[in-house]
N, C-alpha and C. Protein backbone atom coordinates (compact mmCIF):
# COMPACT_ATOMS: atom_id res chain seq x y z
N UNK A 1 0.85 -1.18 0.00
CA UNK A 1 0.00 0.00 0.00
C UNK A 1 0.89 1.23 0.00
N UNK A 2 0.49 2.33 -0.96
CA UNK A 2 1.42 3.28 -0.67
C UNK A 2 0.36 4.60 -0.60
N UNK A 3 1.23 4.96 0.29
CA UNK A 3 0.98 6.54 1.39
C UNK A 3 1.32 7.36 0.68
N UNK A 4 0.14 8.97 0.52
CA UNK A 4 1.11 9.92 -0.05
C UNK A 4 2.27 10.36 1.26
N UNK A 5 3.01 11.45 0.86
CA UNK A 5 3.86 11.70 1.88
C UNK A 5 3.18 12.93 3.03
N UNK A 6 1.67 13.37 1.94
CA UNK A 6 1.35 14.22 3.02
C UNK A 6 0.01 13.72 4.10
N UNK A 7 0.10 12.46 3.97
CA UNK A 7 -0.95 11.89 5.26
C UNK A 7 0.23 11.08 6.19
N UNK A 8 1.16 10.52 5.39
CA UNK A 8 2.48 10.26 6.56
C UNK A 8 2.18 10.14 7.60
N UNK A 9 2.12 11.27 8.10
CA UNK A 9 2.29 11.93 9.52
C UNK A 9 0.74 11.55 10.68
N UNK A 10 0.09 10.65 9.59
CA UNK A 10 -1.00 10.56 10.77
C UNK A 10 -0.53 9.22 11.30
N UNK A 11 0.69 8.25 10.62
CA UNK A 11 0.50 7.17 11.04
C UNK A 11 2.70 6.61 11.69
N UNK A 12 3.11 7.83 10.81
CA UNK A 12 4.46 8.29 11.49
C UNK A 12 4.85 7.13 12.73
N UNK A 13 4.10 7.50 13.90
CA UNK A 13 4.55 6.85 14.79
C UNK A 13 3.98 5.48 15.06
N UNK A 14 3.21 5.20 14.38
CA UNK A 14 2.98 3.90 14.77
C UNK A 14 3.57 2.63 14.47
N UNK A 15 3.92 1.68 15.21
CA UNK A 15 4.91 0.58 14.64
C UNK A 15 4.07 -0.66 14.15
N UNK A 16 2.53 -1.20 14.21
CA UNK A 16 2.24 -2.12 13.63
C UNK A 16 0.84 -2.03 12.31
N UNK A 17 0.84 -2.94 11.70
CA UNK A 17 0.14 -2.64 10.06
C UNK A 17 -1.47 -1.85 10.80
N UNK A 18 -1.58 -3.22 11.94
CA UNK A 18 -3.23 -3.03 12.64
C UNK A 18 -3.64 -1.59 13.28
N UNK A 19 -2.26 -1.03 13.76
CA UNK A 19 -2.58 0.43 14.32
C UNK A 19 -2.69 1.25 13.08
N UNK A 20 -1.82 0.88 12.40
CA UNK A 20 -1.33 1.67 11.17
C UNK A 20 -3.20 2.16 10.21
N UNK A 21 -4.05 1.08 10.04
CA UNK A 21 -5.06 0.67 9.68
C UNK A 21 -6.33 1.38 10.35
N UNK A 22 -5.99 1.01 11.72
CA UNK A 22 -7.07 1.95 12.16
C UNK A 22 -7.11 2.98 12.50
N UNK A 23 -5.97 4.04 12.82
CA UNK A 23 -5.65 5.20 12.48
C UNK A 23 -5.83 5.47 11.20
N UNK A 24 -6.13 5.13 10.24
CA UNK A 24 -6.20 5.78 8.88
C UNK A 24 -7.85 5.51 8.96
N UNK A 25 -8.11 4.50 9.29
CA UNK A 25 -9.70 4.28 9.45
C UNK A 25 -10.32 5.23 10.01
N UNK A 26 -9.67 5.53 10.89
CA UNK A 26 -10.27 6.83 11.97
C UNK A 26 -10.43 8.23 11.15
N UNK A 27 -8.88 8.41 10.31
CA UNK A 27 -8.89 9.91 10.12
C UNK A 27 -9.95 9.57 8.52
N UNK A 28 -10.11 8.88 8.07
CA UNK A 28 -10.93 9.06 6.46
C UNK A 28 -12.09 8.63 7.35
N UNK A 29 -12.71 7.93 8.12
CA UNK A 29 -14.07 8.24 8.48
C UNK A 29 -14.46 8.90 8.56
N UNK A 30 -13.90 9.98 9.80
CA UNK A 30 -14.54 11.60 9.80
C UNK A 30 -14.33 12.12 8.65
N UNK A 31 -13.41 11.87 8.00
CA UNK A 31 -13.74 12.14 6.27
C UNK A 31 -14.94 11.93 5.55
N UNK A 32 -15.07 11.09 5.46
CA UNK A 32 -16.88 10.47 4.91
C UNK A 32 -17.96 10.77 5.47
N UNK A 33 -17.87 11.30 6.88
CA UNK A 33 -18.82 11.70 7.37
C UNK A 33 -19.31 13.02 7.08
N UNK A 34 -18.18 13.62 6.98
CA UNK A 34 -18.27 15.35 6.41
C UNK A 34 -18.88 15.19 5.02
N UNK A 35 -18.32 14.44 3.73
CA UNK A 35 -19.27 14.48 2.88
C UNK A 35 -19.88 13.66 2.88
N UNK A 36 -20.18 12.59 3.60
CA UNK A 36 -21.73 12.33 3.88
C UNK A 36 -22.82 13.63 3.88
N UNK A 37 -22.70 14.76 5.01
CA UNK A 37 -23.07 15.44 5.68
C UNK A 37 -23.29 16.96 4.72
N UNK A 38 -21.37 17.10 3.40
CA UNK A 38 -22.00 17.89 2.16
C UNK A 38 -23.12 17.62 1.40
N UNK A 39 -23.12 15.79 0.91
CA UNK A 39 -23.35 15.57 -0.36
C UNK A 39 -25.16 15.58 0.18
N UNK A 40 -25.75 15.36 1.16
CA UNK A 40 -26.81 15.62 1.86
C UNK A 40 -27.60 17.00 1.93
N UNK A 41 -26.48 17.90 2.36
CA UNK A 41 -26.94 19.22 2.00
C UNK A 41 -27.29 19.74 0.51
N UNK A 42 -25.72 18.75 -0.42
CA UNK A 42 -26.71 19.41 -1.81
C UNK A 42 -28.19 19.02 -2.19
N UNK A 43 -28.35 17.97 -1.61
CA UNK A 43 -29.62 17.25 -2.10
C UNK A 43 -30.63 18.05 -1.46
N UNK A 44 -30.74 18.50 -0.63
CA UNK A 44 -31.53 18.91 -0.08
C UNK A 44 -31.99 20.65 -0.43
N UNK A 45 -30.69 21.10 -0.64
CA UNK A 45 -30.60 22.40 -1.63
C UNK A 45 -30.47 22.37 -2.60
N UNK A 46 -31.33 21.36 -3.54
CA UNK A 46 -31.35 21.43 -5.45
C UNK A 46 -32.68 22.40 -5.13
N UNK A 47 -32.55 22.66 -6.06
CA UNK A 47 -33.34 23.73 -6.51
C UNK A 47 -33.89 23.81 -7.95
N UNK A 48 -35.19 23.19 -8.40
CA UNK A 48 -35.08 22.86 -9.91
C UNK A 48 -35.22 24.22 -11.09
N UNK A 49 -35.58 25.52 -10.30
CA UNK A 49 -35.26 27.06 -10.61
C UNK A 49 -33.80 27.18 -11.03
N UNK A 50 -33.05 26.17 -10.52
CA UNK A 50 -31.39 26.97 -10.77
C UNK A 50 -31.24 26.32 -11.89
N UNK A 51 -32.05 25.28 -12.48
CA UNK A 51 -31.53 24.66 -14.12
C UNK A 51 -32.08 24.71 -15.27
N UNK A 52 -32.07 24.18 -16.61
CA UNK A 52 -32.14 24.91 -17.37
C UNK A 52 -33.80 24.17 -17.69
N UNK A 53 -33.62 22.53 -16.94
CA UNK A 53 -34.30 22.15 -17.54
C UNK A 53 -34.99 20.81 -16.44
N UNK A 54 -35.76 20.28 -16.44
CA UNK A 54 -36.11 19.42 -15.19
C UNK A 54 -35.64 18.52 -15.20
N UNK A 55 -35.12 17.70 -16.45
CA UNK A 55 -34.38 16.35 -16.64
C UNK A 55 -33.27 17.16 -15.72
N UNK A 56 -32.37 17.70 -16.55
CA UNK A 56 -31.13 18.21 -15.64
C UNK A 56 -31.36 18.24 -14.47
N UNK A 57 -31.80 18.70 -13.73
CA UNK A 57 -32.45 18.69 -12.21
C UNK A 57 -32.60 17.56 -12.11
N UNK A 58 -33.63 16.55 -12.78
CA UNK A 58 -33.35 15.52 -12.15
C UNK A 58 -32.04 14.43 -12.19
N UNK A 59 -31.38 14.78 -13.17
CA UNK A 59 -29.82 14.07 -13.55
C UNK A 59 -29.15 14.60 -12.40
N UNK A 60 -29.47 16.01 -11.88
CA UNK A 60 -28.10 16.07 -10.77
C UNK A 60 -28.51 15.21 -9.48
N UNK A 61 -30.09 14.97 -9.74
CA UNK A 61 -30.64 14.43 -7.90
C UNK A 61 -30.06 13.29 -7.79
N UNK A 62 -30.65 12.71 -9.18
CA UNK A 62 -29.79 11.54 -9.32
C UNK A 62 -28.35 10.59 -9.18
N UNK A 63 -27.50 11.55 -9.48
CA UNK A 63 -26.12 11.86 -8.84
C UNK A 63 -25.72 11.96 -7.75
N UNK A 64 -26.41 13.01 -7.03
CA UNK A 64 -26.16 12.98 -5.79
C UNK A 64 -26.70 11.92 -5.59
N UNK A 65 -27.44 11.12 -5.48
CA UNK A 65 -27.85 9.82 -4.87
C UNK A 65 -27.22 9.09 -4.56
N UNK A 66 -26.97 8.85 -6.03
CA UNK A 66 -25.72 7.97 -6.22
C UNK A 66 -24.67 7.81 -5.74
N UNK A 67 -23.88 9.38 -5.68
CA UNK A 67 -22.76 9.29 -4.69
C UNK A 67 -23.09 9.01 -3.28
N UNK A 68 -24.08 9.67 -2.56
CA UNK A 68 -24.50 9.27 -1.07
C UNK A 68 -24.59 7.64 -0.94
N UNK A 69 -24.49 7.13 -1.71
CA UNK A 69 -24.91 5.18 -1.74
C UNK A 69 -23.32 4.83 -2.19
N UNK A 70 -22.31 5.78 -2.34
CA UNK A 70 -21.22 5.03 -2.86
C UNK A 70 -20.35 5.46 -1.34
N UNK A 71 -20.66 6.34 -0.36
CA UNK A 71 -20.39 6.59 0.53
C UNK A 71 -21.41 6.26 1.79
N UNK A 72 -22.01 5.21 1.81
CA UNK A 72 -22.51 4.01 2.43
C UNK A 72 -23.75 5.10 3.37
N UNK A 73 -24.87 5.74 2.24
CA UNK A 73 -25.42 6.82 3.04
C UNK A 73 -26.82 6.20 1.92
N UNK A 74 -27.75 5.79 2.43
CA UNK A 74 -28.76 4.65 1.44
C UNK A 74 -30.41 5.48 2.01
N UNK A 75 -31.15 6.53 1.23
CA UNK A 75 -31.97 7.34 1.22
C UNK A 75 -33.27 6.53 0.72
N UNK A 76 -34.19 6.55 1.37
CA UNK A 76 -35.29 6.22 1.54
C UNK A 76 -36.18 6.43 -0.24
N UNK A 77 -36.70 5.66 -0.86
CA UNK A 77 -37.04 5.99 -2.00
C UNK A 77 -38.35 6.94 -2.28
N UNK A 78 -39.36 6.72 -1.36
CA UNK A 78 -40.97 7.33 -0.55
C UNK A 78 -40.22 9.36 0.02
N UNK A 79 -39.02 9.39 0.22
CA UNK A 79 -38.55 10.84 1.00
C UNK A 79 -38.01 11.14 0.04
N UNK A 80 -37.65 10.24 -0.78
CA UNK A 80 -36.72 11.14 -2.32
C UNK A 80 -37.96 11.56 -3.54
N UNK A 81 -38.77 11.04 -3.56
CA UNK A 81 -39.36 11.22 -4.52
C UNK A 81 -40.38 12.46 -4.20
N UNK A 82 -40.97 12.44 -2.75
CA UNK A 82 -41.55 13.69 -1.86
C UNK A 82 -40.77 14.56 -1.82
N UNK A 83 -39.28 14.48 -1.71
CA UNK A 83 -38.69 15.96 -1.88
C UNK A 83 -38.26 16.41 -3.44
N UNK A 84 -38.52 15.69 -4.13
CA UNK A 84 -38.62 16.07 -5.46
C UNK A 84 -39.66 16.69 -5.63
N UNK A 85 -41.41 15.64 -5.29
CA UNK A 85 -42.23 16.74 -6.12
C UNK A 85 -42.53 18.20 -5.26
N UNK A 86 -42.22 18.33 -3.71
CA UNK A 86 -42.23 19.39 -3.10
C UNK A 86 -41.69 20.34 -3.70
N UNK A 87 -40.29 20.49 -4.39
CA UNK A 87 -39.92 21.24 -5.29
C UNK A 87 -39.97 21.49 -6.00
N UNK A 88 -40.85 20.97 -7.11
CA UNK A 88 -41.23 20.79 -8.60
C UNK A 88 -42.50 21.34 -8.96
N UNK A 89 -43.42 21.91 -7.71
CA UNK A 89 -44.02 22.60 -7.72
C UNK A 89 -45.43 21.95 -8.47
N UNK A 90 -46.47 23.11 -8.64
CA UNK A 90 -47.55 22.85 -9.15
C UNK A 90 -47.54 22.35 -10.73
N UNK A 91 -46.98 23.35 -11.60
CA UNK A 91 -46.49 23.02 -12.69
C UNK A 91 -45.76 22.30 -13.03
């Protein structure tokens, strides 16, 4: 496995693979959690006014989905589709 040289330093002192492992586990979790916690906010702030077109709007919801499920974050299908048409308005 190779390390860049600038995360090094989170695992520097440690002398075995298993510490080595879960110290890195530790620091990219709170990693994932933060964009867990972005990629959530975009979804929740689409806005189908900001595009050109509603497919597009729906191609980006879609996306974001997607990524939230590739970062082990699995959205209810009944709350996605309600916060779609909440935004999509009458028309």
């Amino acid at each position: 496995m190779s390390i860049s040289p600038d995360l090094r330093f989170h695992i520097a002192e440690l002398d075995t693979h298993d510490e080595a492992m879960k110290q890195l586990n530790k620091v990219f979790g709170i990693k994932n959690e933060i964009r867990d916690h972005q990629l959530e906010n975009e979804l929740l702030m689409l806005d189908p006014n900001n595009f050109s077109s509603t497919e597009y709007f729906l191609s980006n919801f879609k996306a974001l989905r997607l990524l939230l499920e590739g970062v082990k974050v699995k959205k209810e299908d009944g709350s996605l589709i309600y916060s779609i048409l909440t935004k999509l308005g009458p028309t």
